[in-house]
ModelCIF file with pLDDT and N, C-alpha, C, O atoms, coordinates in Angstrom:
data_MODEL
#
_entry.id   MODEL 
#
_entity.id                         1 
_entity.type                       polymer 
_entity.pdbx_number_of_molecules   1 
#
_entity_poly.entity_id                      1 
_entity_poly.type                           'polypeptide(L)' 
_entity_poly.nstd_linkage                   no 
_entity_poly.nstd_monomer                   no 
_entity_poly.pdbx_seq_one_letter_code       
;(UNK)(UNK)(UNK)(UNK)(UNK)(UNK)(UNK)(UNK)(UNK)(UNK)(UNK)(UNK)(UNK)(UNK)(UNK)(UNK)
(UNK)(UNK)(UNK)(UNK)(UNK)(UNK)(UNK)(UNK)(UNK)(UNK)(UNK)(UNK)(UNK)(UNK)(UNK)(UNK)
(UNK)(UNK)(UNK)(UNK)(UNK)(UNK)(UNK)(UNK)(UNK)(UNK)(UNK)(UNK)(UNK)(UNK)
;
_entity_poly.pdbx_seq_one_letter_code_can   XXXXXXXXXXXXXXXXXXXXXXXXXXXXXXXXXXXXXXXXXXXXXX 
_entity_poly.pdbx_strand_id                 A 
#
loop_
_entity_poly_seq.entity_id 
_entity_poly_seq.num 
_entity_poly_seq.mon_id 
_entity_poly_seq.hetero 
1 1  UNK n 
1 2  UNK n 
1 3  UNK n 
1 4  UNK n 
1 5  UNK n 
1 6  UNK n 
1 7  UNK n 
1 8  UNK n 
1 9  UNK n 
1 10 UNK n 
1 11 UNK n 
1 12 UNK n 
1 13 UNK n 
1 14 UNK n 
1 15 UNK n 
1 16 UNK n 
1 17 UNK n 
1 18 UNK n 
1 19 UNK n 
1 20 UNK n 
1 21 UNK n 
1 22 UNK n 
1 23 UNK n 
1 24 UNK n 
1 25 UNK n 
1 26 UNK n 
1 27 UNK n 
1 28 UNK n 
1 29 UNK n 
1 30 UNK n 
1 31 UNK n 
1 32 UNK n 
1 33 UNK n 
1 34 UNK n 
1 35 UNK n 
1 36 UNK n 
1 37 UNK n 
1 38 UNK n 
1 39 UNK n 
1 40 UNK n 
1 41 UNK n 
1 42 UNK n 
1 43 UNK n 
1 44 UNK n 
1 45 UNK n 
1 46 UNK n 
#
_struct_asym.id          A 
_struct_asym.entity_id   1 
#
loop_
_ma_qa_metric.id 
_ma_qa_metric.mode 
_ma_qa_metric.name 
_ma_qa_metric.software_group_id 
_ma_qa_metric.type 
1 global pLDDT . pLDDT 
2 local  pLDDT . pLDDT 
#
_ma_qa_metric_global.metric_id      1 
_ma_qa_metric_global.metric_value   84.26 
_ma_qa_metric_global.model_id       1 
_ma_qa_metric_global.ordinal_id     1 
#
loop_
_ma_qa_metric_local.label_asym_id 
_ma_qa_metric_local.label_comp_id 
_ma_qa_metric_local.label_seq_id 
_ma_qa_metric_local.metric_id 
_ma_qa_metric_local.metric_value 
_ma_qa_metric_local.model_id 
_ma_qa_metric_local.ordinal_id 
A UNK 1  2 89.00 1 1  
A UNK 2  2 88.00 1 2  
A UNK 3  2 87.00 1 3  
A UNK 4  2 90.00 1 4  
A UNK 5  2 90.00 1 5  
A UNK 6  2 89.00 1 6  
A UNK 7  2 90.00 1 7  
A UNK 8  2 90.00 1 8  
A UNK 9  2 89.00 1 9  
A UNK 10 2 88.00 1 10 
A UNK 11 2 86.00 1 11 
A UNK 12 2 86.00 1 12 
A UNK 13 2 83.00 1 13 
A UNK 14 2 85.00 1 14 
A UNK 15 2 84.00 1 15 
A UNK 16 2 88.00 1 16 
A UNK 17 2 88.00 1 17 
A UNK 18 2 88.00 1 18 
A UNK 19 2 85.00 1 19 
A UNK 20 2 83.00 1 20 
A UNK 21 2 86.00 1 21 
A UNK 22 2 85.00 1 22 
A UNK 23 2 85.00 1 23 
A UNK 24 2 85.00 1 24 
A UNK 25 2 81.00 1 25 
A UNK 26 2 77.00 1 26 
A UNK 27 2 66.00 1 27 
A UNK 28 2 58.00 1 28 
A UNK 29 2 60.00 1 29 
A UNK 30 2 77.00 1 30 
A UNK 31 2 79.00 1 31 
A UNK 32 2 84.00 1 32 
A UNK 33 2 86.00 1 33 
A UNK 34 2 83.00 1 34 
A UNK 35 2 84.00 1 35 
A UNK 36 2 87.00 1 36 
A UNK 37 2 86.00 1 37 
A UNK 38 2 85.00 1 38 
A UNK 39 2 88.00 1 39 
A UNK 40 2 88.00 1 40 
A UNK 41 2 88.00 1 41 
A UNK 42 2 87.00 1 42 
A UNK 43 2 88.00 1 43 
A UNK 44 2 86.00 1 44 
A UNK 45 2 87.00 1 45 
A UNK 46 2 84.00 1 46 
#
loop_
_atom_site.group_PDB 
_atom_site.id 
_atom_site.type_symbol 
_atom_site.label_atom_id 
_atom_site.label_alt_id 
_atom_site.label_comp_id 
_atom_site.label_asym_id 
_atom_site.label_entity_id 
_atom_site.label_seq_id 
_atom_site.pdbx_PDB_ins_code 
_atom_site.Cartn_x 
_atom_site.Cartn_y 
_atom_site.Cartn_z 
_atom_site.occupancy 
_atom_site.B_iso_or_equiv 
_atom_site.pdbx_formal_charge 
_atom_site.auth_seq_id 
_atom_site.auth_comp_id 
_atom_site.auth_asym_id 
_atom_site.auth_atom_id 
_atom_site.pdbx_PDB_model_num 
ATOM 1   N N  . UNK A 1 1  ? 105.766 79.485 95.477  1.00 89.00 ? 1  UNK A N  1 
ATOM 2   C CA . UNK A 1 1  ? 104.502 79.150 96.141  1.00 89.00 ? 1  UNK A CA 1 
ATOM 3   C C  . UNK A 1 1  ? 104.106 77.711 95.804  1.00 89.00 ? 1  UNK A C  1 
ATOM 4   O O  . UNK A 1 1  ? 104.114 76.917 96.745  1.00 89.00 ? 1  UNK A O  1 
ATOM 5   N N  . UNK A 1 2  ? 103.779 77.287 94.651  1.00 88.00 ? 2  UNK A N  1 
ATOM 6   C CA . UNK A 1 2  ? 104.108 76.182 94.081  1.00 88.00 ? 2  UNK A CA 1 
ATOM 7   C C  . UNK A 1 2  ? 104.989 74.981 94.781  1.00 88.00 ? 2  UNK A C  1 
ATOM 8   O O  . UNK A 1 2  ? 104.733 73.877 95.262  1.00 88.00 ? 2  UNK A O  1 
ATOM 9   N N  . UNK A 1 3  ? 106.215 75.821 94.573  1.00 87.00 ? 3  UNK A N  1 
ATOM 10  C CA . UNK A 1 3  ? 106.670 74.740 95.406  1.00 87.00 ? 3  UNK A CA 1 
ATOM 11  C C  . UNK A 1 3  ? 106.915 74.117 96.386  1.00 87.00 ? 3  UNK A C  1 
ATOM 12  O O  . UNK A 1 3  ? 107.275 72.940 96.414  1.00 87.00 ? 3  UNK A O  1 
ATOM 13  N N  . UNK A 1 4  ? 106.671 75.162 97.718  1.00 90.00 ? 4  UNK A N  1 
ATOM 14  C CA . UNK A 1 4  ? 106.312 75.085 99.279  1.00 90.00 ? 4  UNK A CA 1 
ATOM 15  C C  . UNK A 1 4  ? 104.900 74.454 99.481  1.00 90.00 ? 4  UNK A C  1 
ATOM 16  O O  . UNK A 1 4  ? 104.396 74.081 100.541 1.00 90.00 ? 4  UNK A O  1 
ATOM 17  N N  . UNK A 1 5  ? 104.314 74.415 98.069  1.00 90.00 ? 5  UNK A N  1 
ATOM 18  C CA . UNK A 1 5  ? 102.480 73.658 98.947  1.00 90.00 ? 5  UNK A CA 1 
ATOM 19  C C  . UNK A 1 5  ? 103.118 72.167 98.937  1.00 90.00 ? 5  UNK A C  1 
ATOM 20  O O  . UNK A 1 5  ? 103.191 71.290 99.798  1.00 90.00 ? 5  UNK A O  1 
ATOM 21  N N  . UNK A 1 6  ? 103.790 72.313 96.836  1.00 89.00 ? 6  UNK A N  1 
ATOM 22  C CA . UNK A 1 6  ? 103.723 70.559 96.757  1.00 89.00 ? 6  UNK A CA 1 
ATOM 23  C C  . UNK A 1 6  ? 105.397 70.074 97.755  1.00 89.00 ? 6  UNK A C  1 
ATOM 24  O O  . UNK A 1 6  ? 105.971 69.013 97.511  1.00 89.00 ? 6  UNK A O  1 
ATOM 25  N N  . UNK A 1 7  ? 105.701 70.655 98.373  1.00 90.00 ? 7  UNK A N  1 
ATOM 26  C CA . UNK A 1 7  ? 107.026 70.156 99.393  1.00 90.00 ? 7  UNK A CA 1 
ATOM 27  C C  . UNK A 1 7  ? 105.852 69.481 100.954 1.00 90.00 ? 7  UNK A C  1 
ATOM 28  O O  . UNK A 1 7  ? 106.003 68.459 101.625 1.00 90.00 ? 7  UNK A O  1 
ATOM 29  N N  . UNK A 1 8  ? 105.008 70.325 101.031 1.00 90.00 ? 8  UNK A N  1 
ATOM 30  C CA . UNK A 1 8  ? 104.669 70.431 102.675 1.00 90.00 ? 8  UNK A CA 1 
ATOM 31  C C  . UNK A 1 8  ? 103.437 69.365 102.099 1.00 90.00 ? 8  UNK A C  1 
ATOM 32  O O  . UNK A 1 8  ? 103.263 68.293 102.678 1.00 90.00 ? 8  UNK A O  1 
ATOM 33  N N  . UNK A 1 9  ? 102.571 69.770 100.870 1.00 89.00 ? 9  UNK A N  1 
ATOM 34  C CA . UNK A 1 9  ? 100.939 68.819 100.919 1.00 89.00 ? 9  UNK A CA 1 
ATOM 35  C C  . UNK A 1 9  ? 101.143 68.733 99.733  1.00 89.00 ? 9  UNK A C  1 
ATOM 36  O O  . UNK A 1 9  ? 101.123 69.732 99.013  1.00 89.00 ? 9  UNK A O  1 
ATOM 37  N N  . UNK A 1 10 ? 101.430 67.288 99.192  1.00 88.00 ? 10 UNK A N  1 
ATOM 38  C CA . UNK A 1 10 ? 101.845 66.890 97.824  1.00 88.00 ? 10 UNK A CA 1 
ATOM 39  C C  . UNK A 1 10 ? 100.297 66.648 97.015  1.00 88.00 ? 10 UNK A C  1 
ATOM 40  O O  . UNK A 1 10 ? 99.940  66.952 95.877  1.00 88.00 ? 10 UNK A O  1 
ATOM 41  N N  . UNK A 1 11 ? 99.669  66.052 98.000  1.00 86.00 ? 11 UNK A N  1 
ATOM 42  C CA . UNK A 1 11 ? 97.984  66.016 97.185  1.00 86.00 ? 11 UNK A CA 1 
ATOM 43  C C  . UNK A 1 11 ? 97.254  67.084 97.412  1.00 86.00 ? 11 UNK A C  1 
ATOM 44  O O  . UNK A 1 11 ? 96.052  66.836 97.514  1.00 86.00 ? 11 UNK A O  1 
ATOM 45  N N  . UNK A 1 12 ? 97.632  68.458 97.556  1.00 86.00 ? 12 UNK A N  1 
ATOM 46  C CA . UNK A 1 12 ? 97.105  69.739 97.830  1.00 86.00 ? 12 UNK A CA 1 
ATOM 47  C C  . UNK A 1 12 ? 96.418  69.903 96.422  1.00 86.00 ? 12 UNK A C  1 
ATOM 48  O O  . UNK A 1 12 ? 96.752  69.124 95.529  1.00 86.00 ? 12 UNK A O  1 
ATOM 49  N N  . UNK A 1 13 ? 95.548  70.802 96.196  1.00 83.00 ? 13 UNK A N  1 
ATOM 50  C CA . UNK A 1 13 ? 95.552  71.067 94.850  1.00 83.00 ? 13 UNK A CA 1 
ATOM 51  C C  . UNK A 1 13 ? 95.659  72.664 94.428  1.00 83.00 ? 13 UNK A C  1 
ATOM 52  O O  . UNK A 1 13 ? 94.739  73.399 94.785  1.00 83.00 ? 13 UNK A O  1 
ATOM 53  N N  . UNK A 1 14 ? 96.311  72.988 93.985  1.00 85.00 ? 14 UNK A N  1 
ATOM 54  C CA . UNK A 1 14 ? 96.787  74.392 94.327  1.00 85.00 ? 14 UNK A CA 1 
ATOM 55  C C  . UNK A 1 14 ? 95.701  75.362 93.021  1.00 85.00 ? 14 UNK A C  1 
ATOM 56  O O  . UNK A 1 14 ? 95.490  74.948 91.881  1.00 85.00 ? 14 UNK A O  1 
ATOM 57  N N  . UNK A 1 15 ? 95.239  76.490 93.517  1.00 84.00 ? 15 UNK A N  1 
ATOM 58  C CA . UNK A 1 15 ? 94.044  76.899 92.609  1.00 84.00 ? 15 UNK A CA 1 
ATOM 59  C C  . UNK A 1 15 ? 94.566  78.487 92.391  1.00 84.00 ? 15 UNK A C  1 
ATOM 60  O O  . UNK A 1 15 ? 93.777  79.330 92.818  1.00 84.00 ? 15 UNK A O  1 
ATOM 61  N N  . UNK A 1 16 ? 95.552  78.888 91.900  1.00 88.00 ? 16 UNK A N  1 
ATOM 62  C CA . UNK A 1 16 ? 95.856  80.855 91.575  1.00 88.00 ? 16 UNK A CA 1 
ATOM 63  C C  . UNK A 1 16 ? 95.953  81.008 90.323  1.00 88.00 ? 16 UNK A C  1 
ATOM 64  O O  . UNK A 1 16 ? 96.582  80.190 89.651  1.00 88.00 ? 16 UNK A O  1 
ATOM 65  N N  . UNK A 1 17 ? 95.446  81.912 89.862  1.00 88.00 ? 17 UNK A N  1 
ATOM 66  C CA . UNK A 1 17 ? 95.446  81.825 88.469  1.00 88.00 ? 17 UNK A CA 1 
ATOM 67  C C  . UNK A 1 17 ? 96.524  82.336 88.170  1.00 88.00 ? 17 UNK A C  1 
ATOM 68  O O  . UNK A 1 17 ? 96.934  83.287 88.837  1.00 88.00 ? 17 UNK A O  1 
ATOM 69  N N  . UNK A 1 18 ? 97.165  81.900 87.228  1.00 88.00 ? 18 UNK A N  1 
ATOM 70  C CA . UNK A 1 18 ? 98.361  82.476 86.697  1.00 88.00 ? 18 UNK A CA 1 
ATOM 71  C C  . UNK A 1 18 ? 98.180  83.725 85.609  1.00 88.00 ? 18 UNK A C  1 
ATOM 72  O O  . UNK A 1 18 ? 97.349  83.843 84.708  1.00 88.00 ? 18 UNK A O  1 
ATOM 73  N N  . UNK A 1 19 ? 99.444  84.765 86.088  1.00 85.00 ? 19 UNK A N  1 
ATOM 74  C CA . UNK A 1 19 ? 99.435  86.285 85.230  1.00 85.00 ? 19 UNK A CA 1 
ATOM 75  C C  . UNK A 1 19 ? 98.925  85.532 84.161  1.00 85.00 ? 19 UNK A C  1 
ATOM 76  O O  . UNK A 1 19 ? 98.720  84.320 84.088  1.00 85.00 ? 19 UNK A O  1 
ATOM 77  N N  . UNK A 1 20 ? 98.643  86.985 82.835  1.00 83.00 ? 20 UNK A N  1 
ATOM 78  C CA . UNK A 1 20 ? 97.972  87.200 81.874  1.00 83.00 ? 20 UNK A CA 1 
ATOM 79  C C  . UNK A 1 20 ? 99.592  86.835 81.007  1.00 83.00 ? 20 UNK A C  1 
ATOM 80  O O  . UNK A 1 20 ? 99.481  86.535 79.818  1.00 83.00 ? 20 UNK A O  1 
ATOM 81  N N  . UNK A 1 21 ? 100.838 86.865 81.533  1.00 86.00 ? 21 UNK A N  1 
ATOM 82  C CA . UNK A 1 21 ? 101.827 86.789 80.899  1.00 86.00 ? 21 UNK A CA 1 
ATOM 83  C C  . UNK A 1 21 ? 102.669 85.602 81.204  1.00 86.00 ? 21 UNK A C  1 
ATOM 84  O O  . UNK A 1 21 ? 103.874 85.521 80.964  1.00 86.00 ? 21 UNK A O  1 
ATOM 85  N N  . UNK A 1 22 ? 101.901 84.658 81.775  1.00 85.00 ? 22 UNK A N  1 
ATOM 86  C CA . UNK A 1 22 ? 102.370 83.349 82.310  1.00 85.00 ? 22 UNK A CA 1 
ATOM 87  C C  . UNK A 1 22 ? 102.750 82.671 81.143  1.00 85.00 ? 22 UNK A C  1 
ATOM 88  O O  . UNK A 1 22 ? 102.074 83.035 80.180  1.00 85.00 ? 22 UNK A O  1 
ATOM 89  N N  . UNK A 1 23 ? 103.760 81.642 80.827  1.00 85.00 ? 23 UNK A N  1 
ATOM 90  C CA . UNK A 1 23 ? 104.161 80.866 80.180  1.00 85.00 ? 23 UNK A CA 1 
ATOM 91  C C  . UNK A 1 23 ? 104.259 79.327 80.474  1.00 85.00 ? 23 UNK A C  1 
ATOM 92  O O  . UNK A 1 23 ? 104.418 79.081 81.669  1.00 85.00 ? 23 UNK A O  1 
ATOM 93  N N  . UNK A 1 24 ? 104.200 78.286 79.677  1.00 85.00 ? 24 UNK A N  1 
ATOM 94  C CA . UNK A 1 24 ? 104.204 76.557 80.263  1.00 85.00 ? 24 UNK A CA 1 
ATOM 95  C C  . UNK A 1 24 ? 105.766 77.070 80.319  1.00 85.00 ? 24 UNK A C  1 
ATOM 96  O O  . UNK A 1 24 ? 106.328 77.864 79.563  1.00 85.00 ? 24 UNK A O  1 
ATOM 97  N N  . UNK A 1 25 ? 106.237 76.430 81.349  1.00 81.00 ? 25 UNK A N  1 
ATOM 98  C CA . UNK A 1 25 ? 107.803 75.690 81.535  1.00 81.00 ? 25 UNK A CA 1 
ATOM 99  C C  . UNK A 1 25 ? 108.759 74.895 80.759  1.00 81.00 ? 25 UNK A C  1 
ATOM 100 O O  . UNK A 1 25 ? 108.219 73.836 80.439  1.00 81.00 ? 25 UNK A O  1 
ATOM 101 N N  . UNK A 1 26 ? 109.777 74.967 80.394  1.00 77.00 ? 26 UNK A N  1 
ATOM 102 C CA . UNK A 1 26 ? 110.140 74.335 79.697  1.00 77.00 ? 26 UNK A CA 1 
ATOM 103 C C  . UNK A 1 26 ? 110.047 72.498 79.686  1.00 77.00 ? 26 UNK A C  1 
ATOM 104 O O  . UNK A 1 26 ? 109.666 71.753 78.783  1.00 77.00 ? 26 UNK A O  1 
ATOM 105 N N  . UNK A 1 27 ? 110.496 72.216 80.894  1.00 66.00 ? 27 UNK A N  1 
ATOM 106 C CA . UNK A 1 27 ? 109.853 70.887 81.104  1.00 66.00 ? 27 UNK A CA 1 
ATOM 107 C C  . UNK A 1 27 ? 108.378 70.378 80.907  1.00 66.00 ? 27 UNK A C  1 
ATOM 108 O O  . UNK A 1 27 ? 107.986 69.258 80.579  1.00 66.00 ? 27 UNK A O  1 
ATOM 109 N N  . UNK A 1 28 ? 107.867 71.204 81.118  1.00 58.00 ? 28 UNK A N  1 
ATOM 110 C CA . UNK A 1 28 ? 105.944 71.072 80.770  1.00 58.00 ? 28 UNK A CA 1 
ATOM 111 C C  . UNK A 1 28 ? 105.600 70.203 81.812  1.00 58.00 ? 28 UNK A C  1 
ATOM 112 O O  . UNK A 1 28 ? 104.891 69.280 81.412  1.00 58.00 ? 28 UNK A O  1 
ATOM 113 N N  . UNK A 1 29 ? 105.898 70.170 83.219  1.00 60.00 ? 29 UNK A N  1 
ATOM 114 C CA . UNK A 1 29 ? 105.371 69.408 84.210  1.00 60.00 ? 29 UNK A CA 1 
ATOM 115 C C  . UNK A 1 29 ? 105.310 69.917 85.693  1.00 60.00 ? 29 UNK A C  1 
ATOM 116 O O  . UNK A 1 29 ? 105.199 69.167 86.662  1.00 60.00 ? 29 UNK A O  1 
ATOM 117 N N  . UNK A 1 30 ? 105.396 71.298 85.750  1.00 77.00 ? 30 UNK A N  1 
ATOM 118 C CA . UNK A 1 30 ? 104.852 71.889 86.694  1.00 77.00 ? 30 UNK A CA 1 
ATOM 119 C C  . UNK A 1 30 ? 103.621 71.910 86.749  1.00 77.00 ? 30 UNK A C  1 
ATOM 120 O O  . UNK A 1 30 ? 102.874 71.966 85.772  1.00 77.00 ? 30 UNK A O  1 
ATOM 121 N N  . UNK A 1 31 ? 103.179 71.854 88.314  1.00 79.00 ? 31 UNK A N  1 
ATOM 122 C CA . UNK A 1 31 ? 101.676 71.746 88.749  1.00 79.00 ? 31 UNK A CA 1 
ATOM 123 C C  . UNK A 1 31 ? 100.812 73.097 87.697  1.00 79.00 ? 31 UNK A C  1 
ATOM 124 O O  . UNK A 1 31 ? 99.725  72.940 87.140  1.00 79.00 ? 31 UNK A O  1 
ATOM 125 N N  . UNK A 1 32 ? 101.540 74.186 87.666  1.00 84.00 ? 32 UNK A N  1 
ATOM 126 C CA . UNK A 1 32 ? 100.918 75.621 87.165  1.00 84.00 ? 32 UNK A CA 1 
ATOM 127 C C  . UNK A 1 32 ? 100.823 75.133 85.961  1.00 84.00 ? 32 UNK A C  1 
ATOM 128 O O  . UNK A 1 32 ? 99.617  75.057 85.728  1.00 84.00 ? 32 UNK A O  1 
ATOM 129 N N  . UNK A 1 33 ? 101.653 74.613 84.714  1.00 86.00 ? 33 UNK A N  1 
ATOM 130 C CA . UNK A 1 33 ? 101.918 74.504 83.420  1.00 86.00 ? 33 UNK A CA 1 
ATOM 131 C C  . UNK A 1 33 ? 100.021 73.742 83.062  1.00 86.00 ? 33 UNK A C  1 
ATOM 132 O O  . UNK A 1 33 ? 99.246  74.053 82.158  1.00 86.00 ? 33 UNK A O  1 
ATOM 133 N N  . UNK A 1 34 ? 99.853  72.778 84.120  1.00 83.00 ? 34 UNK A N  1 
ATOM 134 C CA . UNK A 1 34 ? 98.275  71.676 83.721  1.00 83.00 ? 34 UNK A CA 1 
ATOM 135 C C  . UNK A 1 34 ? 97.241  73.212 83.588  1.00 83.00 ? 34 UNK A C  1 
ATOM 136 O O  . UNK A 1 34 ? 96.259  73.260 82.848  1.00 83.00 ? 34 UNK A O  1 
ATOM 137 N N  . UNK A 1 35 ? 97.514  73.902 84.098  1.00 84.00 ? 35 UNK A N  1 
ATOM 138 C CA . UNK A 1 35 ? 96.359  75.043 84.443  1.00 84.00 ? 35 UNK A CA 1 
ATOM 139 C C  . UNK A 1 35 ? 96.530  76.592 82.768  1.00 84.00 ? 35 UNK A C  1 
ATOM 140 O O  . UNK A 1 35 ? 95.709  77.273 82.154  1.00 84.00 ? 35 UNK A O  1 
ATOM 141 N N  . UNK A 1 36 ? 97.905  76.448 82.734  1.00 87.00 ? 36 UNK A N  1 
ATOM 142 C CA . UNK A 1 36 ? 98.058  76.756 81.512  1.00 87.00 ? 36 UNK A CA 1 
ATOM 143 C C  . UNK A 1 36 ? 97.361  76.750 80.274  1.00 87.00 ? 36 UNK A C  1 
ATOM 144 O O  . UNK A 1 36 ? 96.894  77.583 79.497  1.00 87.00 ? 36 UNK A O  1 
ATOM 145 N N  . UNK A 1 37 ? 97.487  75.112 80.397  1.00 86.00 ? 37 UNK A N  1 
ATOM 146 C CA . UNK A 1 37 ? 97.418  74.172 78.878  1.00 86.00 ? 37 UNK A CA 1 
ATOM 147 C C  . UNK A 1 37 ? 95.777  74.535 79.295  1.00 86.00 ? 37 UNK A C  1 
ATOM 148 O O  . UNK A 1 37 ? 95.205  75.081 78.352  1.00 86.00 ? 37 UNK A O  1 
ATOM 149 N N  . UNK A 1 38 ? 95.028  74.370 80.342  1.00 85.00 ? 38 UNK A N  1 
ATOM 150 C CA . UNK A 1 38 ? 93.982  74.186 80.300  1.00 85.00 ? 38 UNK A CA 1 
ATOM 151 C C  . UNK A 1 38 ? 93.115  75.670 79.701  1.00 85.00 ? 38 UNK A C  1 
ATOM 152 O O  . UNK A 1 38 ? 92.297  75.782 78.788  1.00 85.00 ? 38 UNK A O  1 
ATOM 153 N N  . UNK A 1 39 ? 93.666  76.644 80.598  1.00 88.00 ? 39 UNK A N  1 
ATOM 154 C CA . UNK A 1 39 ? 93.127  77.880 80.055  1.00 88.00 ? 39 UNK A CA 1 
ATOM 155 C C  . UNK A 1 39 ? 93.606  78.195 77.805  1.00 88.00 ? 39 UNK A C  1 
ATOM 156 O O  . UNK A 1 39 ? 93.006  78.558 76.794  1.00 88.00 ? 39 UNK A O  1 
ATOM 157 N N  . UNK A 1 40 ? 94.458  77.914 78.050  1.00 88.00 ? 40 UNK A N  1 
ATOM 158 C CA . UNK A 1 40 ? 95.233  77.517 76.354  1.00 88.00 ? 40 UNK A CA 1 
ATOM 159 C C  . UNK A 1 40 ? 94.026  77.081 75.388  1.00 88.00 ? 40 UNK A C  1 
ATOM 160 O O  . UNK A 1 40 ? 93.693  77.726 74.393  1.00 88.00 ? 40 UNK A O  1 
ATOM 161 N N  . UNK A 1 41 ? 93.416  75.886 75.827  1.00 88.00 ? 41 UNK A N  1 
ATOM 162 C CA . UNK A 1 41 ? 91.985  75.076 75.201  1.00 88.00 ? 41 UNK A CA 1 
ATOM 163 C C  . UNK A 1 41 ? 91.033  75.594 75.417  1.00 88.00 ? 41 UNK A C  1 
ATOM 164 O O  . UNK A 1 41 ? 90.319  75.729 74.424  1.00 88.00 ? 41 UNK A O  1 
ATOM 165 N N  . UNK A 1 42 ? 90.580  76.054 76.493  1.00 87.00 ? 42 UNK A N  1 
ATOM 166 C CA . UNK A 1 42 ? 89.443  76.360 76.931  1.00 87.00 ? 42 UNK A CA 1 
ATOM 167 C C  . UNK A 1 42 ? 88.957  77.630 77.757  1.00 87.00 ? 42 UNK A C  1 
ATOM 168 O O  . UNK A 1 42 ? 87.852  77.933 78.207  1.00 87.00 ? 42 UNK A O  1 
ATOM 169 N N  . UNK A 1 43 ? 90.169  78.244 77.788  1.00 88.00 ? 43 UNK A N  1 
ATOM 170 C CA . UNK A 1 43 ? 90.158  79.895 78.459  1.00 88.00 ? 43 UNK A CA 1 
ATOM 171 C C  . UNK A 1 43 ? 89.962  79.623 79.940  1.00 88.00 ? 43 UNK A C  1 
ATOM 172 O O  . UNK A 1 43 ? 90.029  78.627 80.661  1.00 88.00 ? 43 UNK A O  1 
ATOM 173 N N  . UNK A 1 44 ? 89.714  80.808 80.087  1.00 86.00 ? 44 UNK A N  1 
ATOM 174 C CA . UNK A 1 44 ? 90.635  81.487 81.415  1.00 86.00 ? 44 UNK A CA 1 
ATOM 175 C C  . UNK A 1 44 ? 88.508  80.834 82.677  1.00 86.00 ? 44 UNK A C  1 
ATOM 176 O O  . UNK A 1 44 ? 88.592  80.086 83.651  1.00 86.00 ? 44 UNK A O  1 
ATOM 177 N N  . UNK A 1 45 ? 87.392  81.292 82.281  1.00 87.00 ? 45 UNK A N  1 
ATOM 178 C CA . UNK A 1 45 ? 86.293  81.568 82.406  1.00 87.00 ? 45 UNK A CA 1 
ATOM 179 C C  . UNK A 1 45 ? 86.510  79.661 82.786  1.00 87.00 ? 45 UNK A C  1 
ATOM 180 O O  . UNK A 1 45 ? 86.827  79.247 83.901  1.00 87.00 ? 45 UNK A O  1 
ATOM 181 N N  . UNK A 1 46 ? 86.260  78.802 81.626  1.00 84.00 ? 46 UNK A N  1 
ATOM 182 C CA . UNK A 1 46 ? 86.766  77.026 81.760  1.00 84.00 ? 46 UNK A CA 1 
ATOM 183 C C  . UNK A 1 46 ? 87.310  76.961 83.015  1.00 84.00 ? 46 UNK A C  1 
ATOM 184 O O  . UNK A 1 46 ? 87.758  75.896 83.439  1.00 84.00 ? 46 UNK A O  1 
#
């Protein structure tokens, strides 16, 4: 999903929350991974 928005609308900003069992990526630079780190600091509610 991810990657069909940023293929078709690269300045899209894509907003799904990721499962309760989501993990950052190993690269750490997927669009989902920023939303991660963010819930990580500041929870899910942030």
């Amino acid at each position: 999903v991810y990657d069909e928005i940023t293929r078709r609308h690269p300045e899209a900003e894509v907003i799904i929350p990721p499962r309760g069992t989501a993990v950052v990526s190993e690269s750490g630079t997927m669009r989902r991974d920023a939303h991660l780190r963010t819930i990580e600091r500041h929870g899910r509610i942030a």
